[in-house]
Protein backbone atom coordinates (compact mmCIF):
# COMPACT_ATOMS: atom_id res chain seq x y z
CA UNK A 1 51.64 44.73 7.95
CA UNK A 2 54.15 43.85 10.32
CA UNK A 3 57.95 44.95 10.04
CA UNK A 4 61.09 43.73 11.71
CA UNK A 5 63.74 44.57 10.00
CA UNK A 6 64.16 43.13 6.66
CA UNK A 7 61.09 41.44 7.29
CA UNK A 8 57.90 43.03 5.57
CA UNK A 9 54.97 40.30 6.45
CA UNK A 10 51.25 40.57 5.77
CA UNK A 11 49.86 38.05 8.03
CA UNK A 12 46.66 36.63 7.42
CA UNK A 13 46.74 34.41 10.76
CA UNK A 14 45.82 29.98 11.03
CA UNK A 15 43.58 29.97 7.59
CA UNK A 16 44.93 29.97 4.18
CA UNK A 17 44.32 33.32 2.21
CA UNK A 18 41.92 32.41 -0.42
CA UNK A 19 42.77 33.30 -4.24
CA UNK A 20 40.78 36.74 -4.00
CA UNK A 21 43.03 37.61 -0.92
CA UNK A 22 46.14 36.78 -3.41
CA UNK A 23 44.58 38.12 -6.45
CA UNK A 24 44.25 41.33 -4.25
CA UNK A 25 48.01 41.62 -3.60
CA UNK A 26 49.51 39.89 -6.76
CA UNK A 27 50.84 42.71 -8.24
CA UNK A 28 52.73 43.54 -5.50
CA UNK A 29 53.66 40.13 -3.96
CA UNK A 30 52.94 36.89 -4.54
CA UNK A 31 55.69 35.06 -2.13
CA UNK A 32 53.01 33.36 -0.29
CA UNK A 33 54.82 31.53 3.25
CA UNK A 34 53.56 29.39 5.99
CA UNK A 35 55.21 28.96 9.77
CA UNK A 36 54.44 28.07 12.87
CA UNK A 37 52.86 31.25 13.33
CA UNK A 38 50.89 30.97 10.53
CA UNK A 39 49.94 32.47 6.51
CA UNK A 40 51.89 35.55 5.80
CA UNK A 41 53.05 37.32 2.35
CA UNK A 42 56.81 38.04 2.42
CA UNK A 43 57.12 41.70 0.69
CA UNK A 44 60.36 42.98 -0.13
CA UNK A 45 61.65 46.68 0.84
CA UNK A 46 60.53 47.75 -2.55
CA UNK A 47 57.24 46.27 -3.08
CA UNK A 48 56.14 47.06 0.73
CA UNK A 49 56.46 50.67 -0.40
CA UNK A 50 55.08 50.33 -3.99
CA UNK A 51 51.73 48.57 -2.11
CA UNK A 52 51.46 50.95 0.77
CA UNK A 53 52.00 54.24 -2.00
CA UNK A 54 49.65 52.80 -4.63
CA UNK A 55 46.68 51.08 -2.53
CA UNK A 56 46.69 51.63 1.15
CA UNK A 57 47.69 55.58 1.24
CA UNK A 58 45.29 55.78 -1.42
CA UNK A 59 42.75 53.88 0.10
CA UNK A 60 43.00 55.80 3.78
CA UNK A 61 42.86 58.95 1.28
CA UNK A 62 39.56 58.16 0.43
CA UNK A 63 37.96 57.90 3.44
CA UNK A 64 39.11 61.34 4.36
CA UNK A 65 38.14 62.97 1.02
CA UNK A 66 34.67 60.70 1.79
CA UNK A 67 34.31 62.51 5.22
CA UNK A 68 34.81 65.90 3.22
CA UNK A 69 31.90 65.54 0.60
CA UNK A 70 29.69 63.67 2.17
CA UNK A 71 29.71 64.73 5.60
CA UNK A 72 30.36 60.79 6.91
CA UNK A 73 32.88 58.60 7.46
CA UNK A 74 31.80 54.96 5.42
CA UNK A 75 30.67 51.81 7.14
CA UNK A 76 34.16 50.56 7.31
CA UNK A 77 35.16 53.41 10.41
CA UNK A 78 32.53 52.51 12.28
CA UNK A 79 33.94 49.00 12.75
């Protein structure tokens, strides 16, 4: 995710997000924009927070409470 301002952008780079990409992020933003630069969802103030409190904090959560019980981190840390 990349702020500037009032800008809240997911970019997703040259190619197209696919429709499980979208369906991924739907419920949090589905202004889907193309530039120069590229794909990129166009969050507002308020859904940038609702998505990074209710999937990605979450998500990063996990891997710290996986660490904890299971004594590893998952395949995706060792990327």
């Amino acid at each position: 995710m990349i702020t500037d301002g009032d800008f809240n952008r997911m970019i997703f780079g040259q190619t197209k997000p696919t429709s499980k990409q979208l369906s991924f992020y739907k419920q949090y933003c589905n202004d889907l924009q193309h530039d120069k630069n590229g794909w990129y969802l166009q969050f507002t103030n308020e859904s940038y927070k609702r998505y990074y409190l209710e999937k990605l904090l979450l998500h990063e959560i996990g891997h710290c409470v996986d660490y904890i019980y299971e004594k590893h981190w998952s395949k995706a840390n060792i990327k």
